[in-house]
Protein backbone atom coordinates (compact mmCIF):
# COMPACT_ATOMS: atom_id res chain seq x y z
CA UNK A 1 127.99 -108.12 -32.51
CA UNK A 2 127.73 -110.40 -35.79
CA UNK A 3 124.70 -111.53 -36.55
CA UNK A 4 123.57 -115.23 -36.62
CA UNK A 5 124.58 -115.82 -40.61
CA UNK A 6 122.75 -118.26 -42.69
CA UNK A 7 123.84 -120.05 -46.11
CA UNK A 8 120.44 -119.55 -47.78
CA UNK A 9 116.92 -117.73 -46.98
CA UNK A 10 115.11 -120.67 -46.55
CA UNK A 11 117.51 -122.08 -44.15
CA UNK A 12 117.43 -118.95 -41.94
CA UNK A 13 113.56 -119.20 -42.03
CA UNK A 14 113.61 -122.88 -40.68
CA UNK A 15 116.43 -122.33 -38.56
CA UNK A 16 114.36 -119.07 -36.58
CA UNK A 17 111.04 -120.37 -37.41
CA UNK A 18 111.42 -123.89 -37.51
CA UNK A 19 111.64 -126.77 -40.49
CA UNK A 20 107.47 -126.71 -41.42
CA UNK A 21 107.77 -122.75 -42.01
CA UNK A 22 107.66 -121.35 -45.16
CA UNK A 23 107.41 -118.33 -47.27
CA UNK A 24 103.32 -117.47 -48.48
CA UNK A 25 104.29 -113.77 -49.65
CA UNK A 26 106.49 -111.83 -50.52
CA UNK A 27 105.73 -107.98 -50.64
CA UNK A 28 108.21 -105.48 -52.27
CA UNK A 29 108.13 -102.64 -49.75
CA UNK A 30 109.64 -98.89 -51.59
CA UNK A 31 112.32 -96.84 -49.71
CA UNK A 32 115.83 -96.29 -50.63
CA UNK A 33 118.28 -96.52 -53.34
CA UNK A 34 120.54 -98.80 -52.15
CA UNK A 35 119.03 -102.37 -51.24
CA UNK A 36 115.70 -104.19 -52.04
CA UNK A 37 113.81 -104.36 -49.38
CA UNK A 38 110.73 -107.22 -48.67
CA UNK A 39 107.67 -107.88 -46.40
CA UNK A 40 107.63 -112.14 -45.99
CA UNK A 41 104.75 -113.30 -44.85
CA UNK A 42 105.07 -117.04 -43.52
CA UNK A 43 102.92 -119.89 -42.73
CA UNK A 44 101.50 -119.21 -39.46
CA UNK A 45 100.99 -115.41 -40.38
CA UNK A 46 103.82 -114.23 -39.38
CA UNK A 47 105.23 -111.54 -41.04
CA UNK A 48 109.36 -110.55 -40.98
CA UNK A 49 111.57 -108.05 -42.89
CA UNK A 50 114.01 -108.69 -45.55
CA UNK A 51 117.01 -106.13 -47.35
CA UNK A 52 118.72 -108.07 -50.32
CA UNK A 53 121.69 -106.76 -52.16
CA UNK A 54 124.75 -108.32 -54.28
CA UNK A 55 125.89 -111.61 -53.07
CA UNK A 56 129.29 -109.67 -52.63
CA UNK A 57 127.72 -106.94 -50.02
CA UNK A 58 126.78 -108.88 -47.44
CA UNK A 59 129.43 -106.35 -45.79
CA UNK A 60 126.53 -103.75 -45.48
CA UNK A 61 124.32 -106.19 -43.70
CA UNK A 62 126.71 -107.41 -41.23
CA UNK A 63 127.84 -103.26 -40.49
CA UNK A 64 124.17 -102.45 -40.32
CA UNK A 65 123.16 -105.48 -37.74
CA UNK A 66 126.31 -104.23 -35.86
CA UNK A 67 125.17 -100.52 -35.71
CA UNK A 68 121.74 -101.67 -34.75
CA UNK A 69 123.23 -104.01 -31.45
CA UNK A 70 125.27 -101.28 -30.38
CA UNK A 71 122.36 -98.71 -30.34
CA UNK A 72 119.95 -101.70 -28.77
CA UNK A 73 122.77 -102.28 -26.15
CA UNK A 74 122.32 -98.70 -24.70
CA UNK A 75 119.15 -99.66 -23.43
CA UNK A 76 117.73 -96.33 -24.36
CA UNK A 77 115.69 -96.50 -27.47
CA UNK A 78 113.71 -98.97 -29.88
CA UNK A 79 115.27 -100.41 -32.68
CA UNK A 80 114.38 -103.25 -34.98
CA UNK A 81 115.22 -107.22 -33.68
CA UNK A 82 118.01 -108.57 -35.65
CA UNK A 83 117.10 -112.08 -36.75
CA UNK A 84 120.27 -112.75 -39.10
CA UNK A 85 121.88 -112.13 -42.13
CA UNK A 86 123.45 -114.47 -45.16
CA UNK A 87 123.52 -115.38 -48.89
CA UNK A 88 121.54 -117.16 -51.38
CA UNK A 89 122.57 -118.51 -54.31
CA UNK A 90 119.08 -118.39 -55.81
CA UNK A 91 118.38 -115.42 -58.50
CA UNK A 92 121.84 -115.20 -59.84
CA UNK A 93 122.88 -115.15 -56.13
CA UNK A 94 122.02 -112.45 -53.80
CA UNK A 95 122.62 -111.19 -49.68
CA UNK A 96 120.16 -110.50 -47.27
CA UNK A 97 119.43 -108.93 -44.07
CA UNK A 98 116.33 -110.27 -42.17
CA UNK A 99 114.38 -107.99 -39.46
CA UNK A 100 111.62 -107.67 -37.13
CA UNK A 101 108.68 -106.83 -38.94
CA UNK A 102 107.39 -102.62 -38.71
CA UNK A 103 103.68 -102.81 -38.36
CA UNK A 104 103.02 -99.22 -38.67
CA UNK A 105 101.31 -98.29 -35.35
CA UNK A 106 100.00 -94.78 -34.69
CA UNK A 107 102.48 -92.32 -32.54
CA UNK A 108 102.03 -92.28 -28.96
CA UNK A 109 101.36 -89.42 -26.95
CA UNK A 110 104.48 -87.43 -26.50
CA UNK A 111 105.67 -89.16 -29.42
CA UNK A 112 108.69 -86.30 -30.32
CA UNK A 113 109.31 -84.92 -26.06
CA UNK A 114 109.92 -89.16 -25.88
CA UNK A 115 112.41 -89.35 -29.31
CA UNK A 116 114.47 -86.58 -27.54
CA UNK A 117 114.51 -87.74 -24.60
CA UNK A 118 115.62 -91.26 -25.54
CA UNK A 119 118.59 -89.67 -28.19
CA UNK A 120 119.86 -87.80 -25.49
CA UNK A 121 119.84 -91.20 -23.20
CA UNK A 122 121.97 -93.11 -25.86
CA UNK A 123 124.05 -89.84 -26.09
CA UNK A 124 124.76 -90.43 -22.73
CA UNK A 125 125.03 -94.36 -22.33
CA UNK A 126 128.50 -95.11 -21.72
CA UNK A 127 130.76 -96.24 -24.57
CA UNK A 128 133.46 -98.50 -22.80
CA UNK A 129 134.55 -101.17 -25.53
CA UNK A 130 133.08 -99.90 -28.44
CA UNK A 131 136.32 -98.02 -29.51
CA UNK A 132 139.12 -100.73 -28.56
CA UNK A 133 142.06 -98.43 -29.14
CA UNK A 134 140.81 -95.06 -28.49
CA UNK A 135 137.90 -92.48 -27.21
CA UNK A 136 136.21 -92.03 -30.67
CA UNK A 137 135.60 -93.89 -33.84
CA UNK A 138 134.43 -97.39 -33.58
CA UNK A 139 135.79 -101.36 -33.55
CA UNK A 140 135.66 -101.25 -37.00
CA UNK A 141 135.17 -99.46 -40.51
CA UNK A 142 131.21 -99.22 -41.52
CA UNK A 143 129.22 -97.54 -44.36
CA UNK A 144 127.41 -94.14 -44.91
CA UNK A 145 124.88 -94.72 -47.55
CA UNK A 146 126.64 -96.99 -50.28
CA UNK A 147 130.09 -95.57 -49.39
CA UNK A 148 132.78 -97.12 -47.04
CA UNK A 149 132.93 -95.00 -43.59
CA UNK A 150 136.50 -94.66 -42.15
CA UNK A 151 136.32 -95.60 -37.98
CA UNK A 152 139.84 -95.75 -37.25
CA UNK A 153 140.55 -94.59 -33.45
CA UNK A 154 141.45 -91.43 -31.83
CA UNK A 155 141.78 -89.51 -28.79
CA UNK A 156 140.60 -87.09 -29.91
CA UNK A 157 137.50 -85.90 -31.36
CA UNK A 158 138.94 -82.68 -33.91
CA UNK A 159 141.55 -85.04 -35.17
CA UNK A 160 139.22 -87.85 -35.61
CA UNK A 161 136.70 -85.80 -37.24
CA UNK A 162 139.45 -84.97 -39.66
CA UNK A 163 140.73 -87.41 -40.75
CA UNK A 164 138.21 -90.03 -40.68
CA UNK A 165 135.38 -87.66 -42.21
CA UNK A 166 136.39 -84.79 -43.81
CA UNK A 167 139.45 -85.52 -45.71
CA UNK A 168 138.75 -89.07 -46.86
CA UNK A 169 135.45 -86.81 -48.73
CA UNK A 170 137.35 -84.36 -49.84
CA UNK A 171 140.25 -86.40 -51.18
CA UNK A 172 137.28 -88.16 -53.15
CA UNK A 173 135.95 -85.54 -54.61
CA UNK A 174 138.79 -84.20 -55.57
CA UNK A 175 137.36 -83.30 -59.00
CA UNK A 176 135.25 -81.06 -58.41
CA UNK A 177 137.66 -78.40 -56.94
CA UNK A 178 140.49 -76.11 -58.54
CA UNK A 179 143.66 -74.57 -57.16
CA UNK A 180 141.71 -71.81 -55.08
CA UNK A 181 139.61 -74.19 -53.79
CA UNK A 182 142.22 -76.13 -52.44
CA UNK A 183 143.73 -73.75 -50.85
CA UNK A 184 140.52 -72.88 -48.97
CA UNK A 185 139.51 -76.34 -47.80
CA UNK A 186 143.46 -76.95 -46.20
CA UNK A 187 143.48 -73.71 -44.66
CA UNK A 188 140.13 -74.95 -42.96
CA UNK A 189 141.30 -78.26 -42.47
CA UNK A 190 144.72 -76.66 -40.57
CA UNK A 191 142.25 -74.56 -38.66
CA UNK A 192 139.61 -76.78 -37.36
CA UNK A 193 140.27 -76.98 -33.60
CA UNK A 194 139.34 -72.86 -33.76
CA UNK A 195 135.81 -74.19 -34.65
CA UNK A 196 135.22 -77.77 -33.28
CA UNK A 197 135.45 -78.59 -29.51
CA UNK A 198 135.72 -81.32 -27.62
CA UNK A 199 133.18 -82.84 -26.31
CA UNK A 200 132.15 -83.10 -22.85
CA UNK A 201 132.10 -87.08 -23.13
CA UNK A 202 132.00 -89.45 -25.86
CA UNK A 203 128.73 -90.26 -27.41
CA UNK A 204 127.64 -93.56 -29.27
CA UNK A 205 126.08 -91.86 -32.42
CA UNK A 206 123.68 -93.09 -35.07
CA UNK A 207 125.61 -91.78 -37.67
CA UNK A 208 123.07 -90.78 -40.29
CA UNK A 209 120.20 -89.47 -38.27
CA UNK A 210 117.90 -88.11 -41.14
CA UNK A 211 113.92 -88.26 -40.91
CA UNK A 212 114.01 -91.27 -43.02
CA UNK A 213 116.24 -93.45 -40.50
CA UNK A 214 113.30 -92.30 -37.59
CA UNK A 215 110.31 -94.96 -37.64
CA UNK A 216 107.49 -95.31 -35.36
CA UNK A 217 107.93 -98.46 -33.81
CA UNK A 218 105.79 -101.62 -32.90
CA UNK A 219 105.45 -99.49 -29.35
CA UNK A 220 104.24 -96.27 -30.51
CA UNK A 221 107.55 -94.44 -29.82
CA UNK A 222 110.91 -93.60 -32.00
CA UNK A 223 112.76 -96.39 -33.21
CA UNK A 224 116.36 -95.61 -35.25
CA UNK A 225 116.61 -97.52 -38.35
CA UNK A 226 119.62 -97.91 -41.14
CA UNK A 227 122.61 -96.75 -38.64
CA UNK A 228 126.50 -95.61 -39.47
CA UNK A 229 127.36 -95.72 -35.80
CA UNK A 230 130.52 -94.44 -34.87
CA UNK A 231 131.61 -92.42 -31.38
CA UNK A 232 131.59 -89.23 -31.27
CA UNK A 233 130.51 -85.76 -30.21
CA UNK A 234 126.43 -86.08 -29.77
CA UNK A 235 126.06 -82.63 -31.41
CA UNK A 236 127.25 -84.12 -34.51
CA UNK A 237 123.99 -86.66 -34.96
CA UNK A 238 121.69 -83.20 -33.98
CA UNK A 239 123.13 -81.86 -36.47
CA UNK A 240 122.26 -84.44 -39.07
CA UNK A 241 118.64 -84.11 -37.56
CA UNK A 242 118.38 -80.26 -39.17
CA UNK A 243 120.41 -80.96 -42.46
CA UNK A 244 117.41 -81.98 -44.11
CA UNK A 245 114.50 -80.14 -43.02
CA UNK A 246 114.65 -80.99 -39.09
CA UNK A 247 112.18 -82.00 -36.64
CA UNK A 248 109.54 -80.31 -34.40
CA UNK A 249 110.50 -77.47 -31.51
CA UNK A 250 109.20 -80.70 -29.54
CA UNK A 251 112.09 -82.62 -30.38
CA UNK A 252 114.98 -80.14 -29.68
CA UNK A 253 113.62 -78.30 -26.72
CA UNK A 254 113.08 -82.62 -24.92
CA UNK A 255 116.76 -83.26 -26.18
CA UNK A 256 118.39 -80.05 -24.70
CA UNK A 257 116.74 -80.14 -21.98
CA UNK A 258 117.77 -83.49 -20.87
CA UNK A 259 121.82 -82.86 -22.73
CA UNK A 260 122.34 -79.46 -22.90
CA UNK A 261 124.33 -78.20 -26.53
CA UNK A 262 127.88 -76.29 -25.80
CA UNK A 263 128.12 -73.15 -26.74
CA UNK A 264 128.68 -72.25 -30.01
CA UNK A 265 126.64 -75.37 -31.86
CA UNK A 266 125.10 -73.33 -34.47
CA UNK A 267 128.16 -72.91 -35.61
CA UNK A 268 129.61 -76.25 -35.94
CA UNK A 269 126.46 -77.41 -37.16
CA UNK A 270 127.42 -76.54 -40.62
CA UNK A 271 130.84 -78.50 -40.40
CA UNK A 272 129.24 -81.49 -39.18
CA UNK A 273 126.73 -80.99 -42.15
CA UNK A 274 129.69 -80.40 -44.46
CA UNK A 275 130.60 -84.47 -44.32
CA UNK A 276 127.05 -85.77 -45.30
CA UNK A 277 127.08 -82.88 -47.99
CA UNK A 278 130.57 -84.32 -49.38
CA UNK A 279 129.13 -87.56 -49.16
CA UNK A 280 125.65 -86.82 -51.16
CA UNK A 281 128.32 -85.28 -53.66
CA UNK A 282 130.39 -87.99 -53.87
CA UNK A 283 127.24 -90.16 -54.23
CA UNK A 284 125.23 -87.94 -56.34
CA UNK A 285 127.27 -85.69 -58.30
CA UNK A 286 127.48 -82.15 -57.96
CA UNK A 287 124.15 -80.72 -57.26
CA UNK A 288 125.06 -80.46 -53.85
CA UNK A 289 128.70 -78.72 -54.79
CA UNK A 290 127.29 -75.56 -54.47
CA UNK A 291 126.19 -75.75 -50.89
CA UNK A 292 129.54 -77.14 -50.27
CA UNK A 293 131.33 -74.37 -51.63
CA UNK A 294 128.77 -72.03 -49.84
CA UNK A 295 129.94 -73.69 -46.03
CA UNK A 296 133.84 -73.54 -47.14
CA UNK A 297 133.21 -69.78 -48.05
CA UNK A 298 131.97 -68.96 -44.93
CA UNK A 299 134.80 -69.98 -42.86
């Protein structure tokens, strides 16, 4: 889906809002490192929410509004209402992304038992027509943090998983290994159908399903935020979940119960891992080359 695109701000605010509406406030809201992001309060009192970035990345709006249809198509879980995206020429020129407004409201009961439940729903929503040429991968390329994600088609999962996310992060941080280390990582790569598996059936996945990309939503329950939705094997987005410090018993016991985990997902759960770790490396530099080399070591 493509979001309704605007030439300016204001025009997108009198275009949703109508032509008396303006902007009272504007709130910087902290968060992330790779777009502004902006509470607008408008006449009236209502209040909306705005991502800016470079005129030039509109890109990362339009792949983000994309992600967040495809996950709101499911029907399974709460996500943020896409109002439309654009440029402005105003402040040196700049592209924006606006979105229902968050307001914060307290966890309902169940709040985690819910979360899994609804992941494992999406897991299992069907995915007819969101990979055009194949079972996994995705209609088209999208972003993983601030760097271009690869969505190119396959039939199958292992290959797709290589080369759409391994070796395009490897390849890129080519740097930071030597001659041994090469060896390693192509004797894994050769090797990786005696670790992965197929899955059982294509999944629609968030992509980048960290605690920070989990809100509570204007209903109390889970809402996914900031997605790099691709298809895939589900196990690969629970893995994500426990990459950077996890979430409650709760959580996993709700999920597995209602999608059970093949055998042998702890694991896998480290290869899965091993393409956000390449990717904070590539992003970050090379703080996070040693639990990199640690993962390659131990296969």
């Amino acid at each position: 889906m493509t979001p309704l695109h605007f030439p300016s701000l204001e025009s997108a605010i009198h275009a949703l809002f109508g032509e008396e509406t303006e902007i009272e406030t504007t709130s910087r809201i902290s968060g992330g490192d790779i777009n502004e992001a902006y509470g607008l309060t408008l006449t009236g009192g209502s209040r909306i929410f705005m991502k800016t970035n470079a005129k030039e990345n509109l890109s990362f709006f339009t792949a983000e509004a994309a992600g967040l249809a495809a996950i709101a198509g499911t029907a399974a879980i709460g996500t943020p209402r896409i109002l439309g995206a654009g440029t402005d020429e105003g402040r040196g020129g700049y592209s924006f992304l606006l979105l229902e407004f968050i307001s914060g409201q307290s966890r309902c009961r169940d709040y985690w038992e819910n979360f899994g439940v609804q992941l494992a729903a999406m897991h299992r929503a069907p995915t007819a027509g969101l990979v055009p040429d194949g079972k996994y991968g995705y209609g088209s390329d999208n972003y993983i943090g601030r760097r271009r994600q690869i969505n190119r088609a396959h039939e199958s999962w292992i290959g797709f998983f290589r080369e759409c996310r391994l070796e395009p992060q490897f390849q890129s941080a080519a740097r930071y290994f030597d001659r041994d280390d090469w060896k390693k990582i192509g004797r894994f790569l050769d090797h990786l159908d005696e670790i992965l598996v197929e899955p059982e059936y294509p999944s629609l996945l968030h992509g980048d399903l960290w605690s920070g990309n989990v809100i509570v939503g204007n209903d109390g329950s889970a809402w996914l935020i900031d997605p790099a939705v691709y298809v895939g094997h589900a196990e690969a987005d629970i893995a994500m979940t426990e990459l950077f410090g996890g979430f409650p018993p709760a959580f996993y016991d709700a999920y597995k119960n209602a999608a059970p985990l093949q055998p042998g997902y702890e694991r896998r759960r480290d290869i899965y891992n091993l393409y956000h770790l390449l990717n904070h490396l590539n992003m970050f530099g090379r703080m996070y080359l040693p639990e990199v080399k640690h993962i390659l070591g131990r296969q």
